[in-house]
Protein backbone atom coordinates (compact mmCIF):
# COMPACT_ATOMS: atom_id res chain seq x y z
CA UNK A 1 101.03 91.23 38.07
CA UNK A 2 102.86 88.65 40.09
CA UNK A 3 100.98 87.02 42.58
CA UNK A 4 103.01 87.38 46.14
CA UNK A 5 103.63 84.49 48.16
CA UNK A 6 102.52 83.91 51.51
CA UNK A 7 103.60 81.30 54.31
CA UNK A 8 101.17 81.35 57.63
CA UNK A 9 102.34 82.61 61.33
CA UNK A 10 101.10 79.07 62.50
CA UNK A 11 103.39 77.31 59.84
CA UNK A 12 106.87 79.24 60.43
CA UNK A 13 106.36 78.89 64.09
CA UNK A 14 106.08 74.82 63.56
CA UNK A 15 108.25 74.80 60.72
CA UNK A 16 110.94 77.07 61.92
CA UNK A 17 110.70 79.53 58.73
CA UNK A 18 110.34 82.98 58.49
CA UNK A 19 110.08 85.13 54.98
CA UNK A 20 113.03 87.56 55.25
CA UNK A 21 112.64 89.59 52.42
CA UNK A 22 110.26 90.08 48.85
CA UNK A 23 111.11 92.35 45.84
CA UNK A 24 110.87 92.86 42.64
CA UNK A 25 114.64 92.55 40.22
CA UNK A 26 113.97 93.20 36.91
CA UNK A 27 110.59 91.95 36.76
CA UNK A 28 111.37 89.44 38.83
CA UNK A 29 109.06 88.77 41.88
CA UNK A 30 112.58 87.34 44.40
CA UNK A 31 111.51 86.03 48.22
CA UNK A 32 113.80 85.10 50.39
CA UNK A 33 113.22 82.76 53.20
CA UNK A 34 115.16 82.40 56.92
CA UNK A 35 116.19 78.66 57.80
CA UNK A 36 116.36 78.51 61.71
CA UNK A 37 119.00 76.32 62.51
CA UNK A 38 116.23 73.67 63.53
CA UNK A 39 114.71 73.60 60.36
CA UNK A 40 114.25 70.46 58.31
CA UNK A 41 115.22 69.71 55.14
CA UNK A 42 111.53 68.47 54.39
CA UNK A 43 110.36 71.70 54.87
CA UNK A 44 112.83 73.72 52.70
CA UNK A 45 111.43 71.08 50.04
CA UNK A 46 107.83 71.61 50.51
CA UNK A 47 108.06 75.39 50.54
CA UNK A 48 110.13 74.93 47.15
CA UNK A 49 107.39 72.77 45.83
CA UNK A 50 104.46 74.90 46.71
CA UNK A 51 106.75 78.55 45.89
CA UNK A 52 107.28 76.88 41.94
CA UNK A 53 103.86 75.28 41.34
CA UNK A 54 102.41 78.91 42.09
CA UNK A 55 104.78 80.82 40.55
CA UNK A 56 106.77 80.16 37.29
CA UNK A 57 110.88 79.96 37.59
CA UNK A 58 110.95 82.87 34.82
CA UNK A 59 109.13 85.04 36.92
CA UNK A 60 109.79 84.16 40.37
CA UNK A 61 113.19 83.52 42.69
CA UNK A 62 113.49 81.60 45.76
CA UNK A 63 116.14 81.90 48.24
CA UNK A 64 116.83 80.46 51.67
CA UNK A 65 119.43 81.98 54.36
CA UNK A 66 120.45 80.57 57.26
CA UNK A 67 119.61 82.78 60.75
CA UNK A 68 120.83 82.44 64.21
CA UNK A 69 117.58 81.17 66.71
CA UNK A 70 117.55 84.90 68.36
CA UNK A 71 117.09 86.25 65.02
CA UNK A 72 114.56 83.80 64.07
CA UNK A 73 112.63 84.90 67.83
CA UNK A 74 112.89 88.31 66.67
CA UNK A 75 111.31 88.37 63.37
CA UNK A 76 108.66 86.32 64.71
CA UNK A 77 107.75 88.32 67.30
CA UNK A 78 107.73 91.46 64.90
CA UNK A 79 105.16 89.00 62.44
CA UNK A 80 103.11 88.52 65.30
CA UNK A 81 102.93 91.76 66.82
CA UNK A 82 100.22 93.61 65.07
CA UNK A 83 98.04 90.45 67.54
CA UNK A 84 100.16 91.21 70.64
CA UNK A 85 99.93 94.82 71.16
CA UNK A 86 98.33 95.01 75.34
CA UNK A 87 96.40 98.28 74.04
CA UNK A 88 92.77 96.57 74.15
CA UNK A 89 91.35 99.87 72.19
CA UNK A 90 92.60 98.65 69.10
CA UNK A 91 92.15 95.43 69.43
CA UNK A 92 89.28 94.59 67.21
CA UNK A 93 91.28 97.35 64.25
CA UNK A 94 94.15 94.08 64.57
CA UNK A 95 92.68 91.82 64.21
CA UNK A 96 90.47 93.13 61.43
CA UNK A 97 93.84 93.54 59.27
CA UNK A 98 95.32 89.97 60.37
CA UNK A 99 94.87 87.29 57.71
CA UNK A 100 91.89 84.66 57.93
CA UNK A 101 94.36 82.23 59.73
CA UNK A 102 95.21 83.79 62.32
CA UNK A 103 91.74 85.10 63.32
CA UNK A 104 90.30 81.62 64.63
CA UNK A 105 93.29 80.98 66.58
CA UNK A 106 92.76 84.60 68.62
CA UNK A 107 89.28 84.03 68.71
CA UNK A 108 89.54 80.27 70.10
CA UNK A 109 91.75 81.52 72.69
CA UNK A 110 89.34 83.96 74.13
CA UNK A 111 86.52 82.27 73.60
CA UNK A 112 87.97 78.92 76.06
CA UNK A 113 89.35 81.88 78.36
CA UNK A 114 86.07 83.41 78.45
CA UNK A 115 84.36 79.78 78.99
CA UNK A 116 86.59 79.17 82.24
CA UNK A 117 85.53 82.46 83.53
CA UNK A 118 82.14 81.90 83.10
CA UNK A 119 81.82 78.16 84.70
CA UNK A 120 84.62 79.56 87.20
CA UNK A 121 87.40 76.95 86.13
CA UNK A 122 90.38 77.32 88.08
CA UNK A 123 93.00 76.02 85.39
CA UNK A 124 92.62 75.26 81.09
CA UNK A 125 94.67 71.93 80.41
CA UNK A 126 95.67 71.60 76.94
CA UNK A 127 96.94 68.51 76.41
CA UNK A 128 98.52 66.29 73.47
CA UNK A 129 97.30 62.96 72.17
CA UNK A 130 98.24 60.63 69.70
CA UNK A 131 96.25 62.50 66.81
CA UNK A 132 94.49 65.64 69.00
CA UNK A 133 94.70 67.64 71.63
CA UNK A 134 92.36 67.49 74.31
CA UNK A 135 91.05 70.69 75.96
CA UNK A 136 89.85 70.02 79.48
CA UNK A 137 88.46 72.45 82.56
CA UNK A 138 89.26 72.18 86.29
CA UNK A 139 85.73 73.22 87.80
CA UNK A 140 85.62 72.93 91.67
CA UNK A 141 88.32 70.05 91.81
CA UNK A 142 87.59 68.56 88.94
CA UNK A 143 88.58 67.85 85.42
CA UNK A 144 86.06 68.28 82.50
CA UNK A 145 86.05 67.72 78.97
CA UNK A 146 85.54 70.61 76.85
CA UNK A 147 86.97 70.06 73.41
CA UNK A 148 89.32 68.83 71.33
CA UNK A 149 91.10 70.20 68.58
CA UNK A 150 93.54 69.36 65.84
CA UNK A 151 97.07 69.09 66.07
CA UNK A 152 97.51 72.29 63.58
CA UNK A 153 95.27 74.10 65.80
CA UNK A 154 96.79 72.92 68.47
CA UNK A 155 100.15 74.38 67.72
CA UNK A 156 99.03 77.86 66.47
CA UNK A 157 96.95 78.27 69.87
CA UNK A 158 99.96 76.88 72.00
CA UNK A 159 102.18 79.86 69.67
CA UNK A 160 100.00 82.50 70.62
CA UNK A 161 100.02 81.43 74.19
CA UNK A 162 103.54 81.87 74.21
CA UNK A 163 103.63 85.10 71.94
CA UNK A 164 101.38 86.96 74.96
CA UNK A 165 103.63 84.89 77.41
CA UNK A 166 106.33 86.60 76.00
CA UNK A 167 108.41 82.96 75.95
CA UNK A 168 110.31 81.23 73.23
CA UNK A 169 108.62 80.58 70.53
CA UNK A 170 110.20 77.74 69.26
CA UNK A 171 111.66 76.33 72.29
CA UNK A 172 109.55 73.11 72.69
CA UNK A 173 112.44 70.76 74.24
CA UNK A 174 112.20 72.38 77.65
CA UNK A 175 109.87 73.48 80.04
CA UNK A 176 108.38 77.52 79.90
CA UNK A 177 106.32 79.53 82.86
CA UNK A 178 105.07 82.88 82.00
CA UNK A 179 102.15 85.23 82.53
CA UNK A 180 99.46 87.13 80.58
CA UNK A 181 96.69 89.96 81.38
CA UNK A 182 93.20 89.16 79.51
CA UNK A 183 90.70 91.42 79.40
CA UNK A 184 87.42 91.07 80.66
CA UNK A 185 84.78 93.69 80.42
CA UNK A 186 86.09 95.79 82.87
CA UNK A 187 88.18 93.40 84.74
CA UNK A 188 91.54 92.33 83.84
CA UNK A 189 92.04 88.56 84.42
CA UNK A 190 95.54 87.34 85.16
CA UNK A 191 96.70 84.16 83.08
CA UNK A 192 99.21 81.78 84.50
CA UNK A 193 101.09 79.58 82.18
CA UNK A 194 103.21 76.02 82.65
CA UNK A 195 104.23 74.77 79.40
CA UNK A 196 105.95 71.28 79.58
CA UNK A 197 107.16 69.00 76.31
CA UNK A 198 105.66 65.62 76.58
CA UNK A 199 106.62 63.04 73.75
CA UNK A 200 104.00 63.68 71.66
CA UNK A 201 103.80 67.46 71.55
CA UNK A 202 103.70 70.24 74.52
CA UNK A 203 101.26 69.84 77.14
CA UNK A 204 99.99 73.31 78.76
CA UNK A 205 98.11 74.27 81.50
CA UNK A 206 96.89 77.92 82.24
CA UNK A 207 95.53 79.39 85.35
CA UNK A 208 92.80 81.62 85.34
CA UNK A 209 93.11 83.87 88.48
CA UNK A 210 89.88 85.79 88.85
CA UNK A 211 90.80 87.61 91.95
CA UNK A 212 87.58 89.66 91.69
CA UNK A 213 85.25 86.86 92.05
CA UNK A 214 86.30 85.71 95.29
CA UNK A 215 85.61 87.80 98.57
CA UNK A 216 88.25 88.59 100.42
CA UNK A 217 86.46 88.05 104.06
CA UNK A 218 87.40 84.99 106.54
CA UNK A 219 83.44 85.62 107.04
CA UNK A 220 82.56 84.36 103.43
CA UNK A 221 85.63 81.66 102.53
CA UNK A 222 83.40 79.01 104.13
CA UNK A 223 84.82 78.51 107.32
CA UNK A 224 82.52 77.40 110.27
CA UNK A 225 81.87 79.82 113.05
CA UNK A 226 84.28 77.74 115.35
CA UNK A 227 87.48 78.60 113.40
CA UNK A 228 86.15 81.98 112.25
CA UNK A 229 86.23 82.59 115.77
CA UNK A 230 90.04 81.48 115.69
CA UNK A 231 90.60 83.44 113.36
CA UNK A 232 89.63 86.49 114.77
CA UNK A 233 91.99 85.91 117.74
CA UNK A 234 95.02 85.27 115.28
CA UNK A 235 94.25 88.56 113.83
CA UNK A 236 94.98 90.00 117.79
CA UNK A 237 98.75 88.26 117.69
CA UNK A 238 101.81 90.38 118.03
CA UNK A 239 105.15 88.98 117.41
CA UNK A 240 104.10 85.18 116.24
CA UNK A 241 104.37 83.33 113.81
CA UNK A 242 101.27 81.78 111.98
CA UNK A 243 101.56 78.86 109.41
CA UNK A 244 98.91 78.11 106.97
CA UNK A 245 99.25 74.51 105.46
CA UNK A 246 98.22 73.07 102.85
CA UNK A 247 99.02 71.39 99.24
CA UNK A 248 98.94 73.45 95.85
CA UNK A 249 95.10 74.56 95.45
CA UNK A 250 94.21 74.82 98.93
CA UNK A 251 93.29 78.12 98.87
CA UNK A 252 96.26 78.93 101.55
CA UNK A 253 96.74 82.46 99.42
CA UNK A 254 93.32 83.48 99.48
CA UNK A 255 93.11 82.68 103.69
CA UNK A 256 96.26 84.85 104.09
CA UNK A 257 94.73 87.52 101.69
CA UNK A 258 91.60 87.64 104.22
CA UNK A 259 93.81 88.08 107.17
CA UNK A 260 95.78 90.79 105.95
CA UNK A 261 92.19 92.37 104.63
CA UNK A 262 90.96 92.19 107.98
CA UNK A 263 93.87 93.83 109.97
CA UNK A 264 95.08 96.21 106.85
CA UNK A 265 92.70 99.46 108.38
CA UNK A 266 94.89 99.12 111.84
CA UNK A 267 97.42 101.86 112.12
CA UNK A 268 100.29 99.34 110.92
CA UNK A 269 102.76 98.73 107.96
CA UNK A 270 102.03 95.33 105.98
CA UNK A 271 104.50 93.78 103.94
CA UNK A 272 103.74 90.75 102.01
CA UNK A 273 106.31 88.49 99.55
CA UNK A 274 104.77 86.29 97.05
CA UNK A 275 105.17 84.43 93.80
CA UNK A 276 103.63 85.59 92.32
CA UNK A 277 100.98 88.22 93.37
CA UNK A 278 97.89 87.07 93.40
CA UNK A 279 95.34 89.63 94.80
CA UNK A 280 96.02 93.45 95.10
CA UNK A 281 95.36 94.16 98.59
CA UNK A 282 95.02 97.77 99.58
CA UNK A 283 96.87 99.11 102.52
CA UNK A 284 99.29 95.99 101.77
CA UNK A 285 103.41 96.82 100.50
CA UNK A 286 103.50 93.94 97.73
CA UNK A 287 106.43 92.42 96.53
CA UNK A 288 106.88 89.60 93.85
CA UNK A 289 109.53 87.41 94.17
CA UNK A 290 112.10 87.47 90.93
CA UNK A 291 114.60 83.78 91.44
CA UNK A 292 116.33 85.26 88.30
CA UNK A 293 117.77 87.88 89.77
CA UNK A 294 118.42 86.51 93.30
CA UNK A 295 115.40 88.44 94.70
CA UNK A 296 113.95 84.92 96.06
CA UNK A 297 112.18 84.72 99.32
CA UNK A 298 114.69 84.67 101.79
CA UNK A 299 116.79 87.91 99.83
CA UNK A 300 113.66 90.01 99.81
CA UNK A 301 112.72 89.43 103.73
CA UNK A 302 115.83 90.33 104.92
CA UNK A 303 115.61 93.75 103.05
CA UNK A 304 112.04 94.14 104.27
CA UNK A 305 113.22 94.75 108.06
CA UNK A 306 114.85 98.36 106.79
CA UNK A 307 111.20 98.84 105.57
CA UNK A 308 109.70 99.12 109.63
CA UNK A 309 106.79 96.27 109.10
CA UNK A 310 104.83 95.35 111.75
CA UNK A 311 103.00 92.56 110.16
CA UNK A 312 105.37 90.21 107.31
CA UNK A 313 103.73 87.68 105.08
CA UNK A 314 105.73 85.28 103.88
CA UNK A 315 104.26 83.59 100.33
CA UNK A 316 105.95 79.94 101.24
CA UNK A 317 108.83 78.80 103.13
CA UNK A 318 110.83 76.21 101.24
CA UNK A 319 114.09 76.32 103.19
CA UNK A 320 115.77 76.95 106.09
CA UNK A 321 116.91 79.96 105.55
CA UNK A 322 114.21 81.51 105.09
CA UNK A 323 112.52 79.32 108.17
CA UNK A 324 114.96 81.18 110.35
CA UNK A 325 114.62 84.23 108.98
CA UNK A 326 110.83 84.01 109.24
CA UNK A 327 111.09 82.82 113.16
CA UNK A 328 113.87 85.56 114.07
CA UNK A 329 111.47 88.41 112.24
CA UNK A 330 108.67 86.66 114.97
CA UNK A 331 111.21 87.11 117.54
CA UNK A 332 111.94 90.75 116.86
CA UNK A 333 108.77 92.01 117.75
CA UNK A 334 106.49 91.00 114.00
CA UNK A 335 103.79 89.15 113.29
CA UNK A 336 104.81 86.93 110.68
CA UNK A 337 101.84 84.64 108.26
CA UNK A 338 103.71 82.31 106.17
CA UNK A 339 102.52 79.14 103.82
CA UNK A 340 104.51 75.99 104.18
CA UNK A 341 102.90 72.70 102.43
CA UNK A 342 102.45 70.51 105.07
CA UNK A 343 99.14 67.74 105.77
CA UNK A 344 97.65 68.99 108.96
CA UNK A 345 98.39 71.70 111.41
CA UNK A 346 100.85 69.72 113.52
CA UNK A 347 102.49 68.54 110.57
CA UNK A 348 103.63 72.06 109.68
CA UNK A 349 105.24 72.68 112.87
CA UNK A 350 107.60 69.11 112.30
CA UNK A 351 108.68 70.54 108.96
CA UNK A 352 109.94 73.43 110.51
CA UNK A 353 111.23 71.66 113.04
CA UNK A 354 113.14 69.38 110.08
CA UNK A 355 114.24 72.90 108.76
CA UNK A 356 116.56 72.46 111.82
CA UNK A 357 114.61 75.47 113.42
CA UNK A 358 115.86 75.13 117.33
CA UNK A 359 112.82 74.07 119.07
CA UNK A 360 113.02 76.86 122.16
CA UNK A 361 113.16 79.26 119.09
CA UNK A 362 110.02 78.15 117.42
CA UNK A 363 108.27 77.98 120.87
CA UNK A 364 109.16 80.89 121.38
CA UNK A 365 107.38 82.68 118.33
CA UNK A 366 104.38 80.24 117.72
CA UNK A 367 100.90 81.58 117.73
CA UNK A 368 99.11 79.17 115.87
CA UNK A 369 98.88 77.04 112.61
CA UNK A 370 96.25 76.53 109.93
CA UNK A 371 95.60 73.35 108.05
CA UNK A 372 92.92 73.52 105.05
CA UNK A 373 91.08 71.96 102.00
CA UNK A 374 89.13 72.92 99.46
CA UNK A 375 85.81 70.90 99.45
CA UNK A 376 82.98 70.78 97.00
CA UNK A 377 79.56 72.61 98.65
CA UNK A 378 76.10 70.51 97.73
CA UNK A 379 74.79 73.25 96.08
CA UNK A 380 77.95 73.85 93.79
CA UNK A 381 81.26 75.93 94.00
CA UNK A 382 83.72 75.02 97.06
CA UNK A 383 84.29 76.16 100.90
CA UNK A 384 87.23 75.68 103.23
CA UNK A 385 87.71 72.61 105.30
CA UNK A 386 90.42 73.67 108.49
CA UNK A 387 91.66 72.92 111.55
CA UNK A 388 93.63 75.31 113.17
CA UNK A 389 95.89 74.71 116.49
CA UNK A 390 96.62 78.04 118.88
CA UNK A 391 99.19 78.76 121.35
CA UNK A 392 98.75 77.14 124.83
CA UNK A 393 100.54 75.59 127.25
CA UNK A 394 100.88 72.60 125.86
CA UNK A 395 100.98 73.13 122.33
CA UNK A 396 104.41 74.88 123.73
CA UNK A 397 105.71 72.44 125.56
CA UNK A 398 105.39 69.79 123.00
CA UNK A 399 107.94 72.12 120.30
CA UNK A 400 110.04 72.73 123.44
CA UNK A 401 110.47 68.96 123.51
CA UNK A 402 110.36 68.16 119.73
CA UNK A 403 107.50 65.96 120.67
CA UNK A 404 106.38 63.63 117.93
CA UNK A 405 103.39 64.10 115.90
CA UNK A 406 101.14 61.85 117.70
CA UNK A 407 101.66 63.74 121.27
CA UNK A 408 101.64 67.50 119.03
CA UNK A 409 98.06 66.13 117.90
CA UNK A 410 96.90 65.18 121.44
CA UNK A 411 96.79 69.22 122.11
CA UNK A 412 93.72 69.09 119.76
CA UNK A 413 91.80 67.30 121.86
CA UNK A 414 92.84 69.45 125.11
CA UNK A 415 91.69 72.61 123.16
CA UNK A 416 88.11 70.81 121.63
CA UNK A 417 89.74 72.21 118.14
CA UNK A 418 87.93 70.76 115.25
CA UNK A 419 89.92 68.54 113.19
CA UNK A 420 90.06 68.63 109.39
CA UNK A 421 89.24 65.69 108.25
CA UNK A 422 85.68 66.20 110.76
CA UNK A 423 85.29 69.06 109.12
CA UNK A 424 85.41 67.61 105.59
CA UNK A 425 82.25 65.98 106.14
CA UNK A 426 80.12 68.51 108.07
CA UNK A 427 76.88 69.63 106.80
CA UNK A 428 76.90 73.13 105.71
């Protein structure tokens, strides 16, 4: 009996081989192996090393043929799929009938995305080194070691990232975003993944969105009683427009999340446009902004006025047309939340100002605007740091005028408004 021969997912994923065909001719135990166009002669040479030390040339064949990359993607997929079917009843029968190489890699995987859920790590950095990888955890702001793992290893776990991804999986010169769903008891956590090449291998970074674990209440995000206070009278507003600012991680998506929360039992249509959707907020019309089909931000609001809203969320501006769109939804009668990354409250209003947003327009429409942070809490986890500027008189006056920032930021002190950076170092 011939003894078949076997090459490993991991290795025709980093080698750029696939087996294409095995059979028996006459006795003849012939395998035939796909070159993708990448493929190194190196490789063809080891495979025809290891293929003829384990098998004699009078018994065995070896033949390589040449396949397009698409065709490559799709027989690797269809190798991999028996581990990427979403159907999490038979998940333990696939993995029972994968080989002994594959198993660790699966298991790793879940066990590190069962590690960030438990010490509530926001992201998973994977990241290349001269010899290693380095895993690493981002737990309340910060970056922790956690492991590090081979370069082999590296590369199968980085494959099967991009398997449940659903990305290329030999595409390593440029950069990949997808998405997975992993299952968690009875709680499906969504998966976020940025894959970049660096020069010594692909550096990933996955974000672990636990939108269960965080309560979707302006009463419990930390806030003091001053701005929940504020709050409260932004969630009175008709026709405004309020801007939450902020850098990446600020928690800007889980403060807009609140507010719709807290106004979504009113007698009133919500429509909110993100990218992506982060928490599934009942009584809220979600919609997930697709660039590659021209459904971006801007597309999607305009379509959203045939829908009747009363209340629009808008998941970021970052231009100016969708600034003006935004400001002429305030104008006809909506109350409009939108992101916009921005320092401080009176920051945000200049960059919409610098979106060449007339400034009798934006006065107009402006309700209020919401600066935060997340900060570390001496007890562990993380609360929100704000300051928040409402509508007045003056706060008006200074748009109207196109004031600069320093006289926008005197209206602070004419309302008593906590500022962030005072509210940084309060005691809780």
């Amino acid at each position: 009996m011939i003894t078949k021969f076997r090459l490993s997912p991991a290795f025709c994923v980093e080698n750029g081989v696939v087996i294409l065909s095995e059979e028996t001719i006459d006795s003849k135990y012939v395998l035939t192996i796909g070159l993708k166009e990448s493929c190194l002669n190196e490789t063809r040479t080891k495979i025809e090393k290891t293929f003829y030390r384990r098998i004699d040339k009078n018994k065995g064949t070896l033949d390589f043929k040449q396949i397009s990359n698409d065709e490559y993607d799709r027989l690797i997929a269809k190798l991999y799929a028996s581990s990427t079917k979403k159907d999490e009843s038979k998940k333990q029968e696939q993995i029972n009938k994968q080989s002994y190489s594959e198993a660790p890699i699966i298991n790793l995987l879940n066990s590190l995305l069962l590690e960030s859920i438990s010490k509530k790590a926001s992201d998973i950095h994977i990241e290349p080194d001269k010899n290693e990888y380095h895993i690493r955890l981002r737990i309340d702001g910060d970056l922790e070691n956690y492991s590090k793992i081979t370069l082999e290893t590296a590369n199968a776990l980085i494959s099967r990232i991009k398997l449940l991804s659903e990305l290329q999986l030999v595409e390593k010169r440029r950069a990949q975003d997808g998405k997975f769903v992993f299952a968690e008891g009875d709680k499906n956590i969504e998966v976020r993944v940025s894959i970049i090449p660096a020069w010594n291998g692909e550096s990933v970074v996955l974000r672990v969105l636990d939108t269960t674990a965080t309560p979707l209440n302006i009463n419990q995000l930390g806030f003091c009683i001053e701005h929940i206070n504020q709050l409260n009278k932004i969630c009175e507003l008709t026709n405004s427009l309020v801007l939450v600012c902020g850098p990446t991680g600020a928690g800007k998506t889980t403060t807009l999340a609140a507010l719709l929360s807290k106004i979504s039992d009113k007698k009133i249509k919500i429509v909110s446009i993100e990218d992506p959707v982060e928490y599934r907020l009942e009584g809220v019309i979600q919609i997930p902004v697709n660039n590659a089909i021209g459904m971006d931000f801007n597309d999607i609001l305009r379509r959203v006025f045939r829908h009747d809203p009363d209340v629009i969320m808008v998941g970021e501006i970052r231009d100016e047309k969708t600034a003006i769109t935004a400001v002429r939804a305030a104008l006809t009668g909506h109350l409009v939340f939108a992101t916009i990354h921005a320092t401080d409250a009176a920051s945000g209003i200049l960059r919409l100002l610098d979106m060449e947003i007339p400034p009798y327009l934006l006065a107009s429409v402006f309700g209020a605007s919401i600066a935060q942070r997340l900060v570390k809490r001496k007890n562990g986890g993380r609360r929100v740091a704000a300051e928040i500027l409402l509508r007045d008189e003056d706060v008006i006056e200074a748009i109207r005028n196109k004031a600069p920032l320093s006289e926008i930021e005197k209206c602070f002190m004419k309302q008593s408004a906590i500022r962030l950076k005072d509210d940084i170092e309060r005691e809780e």
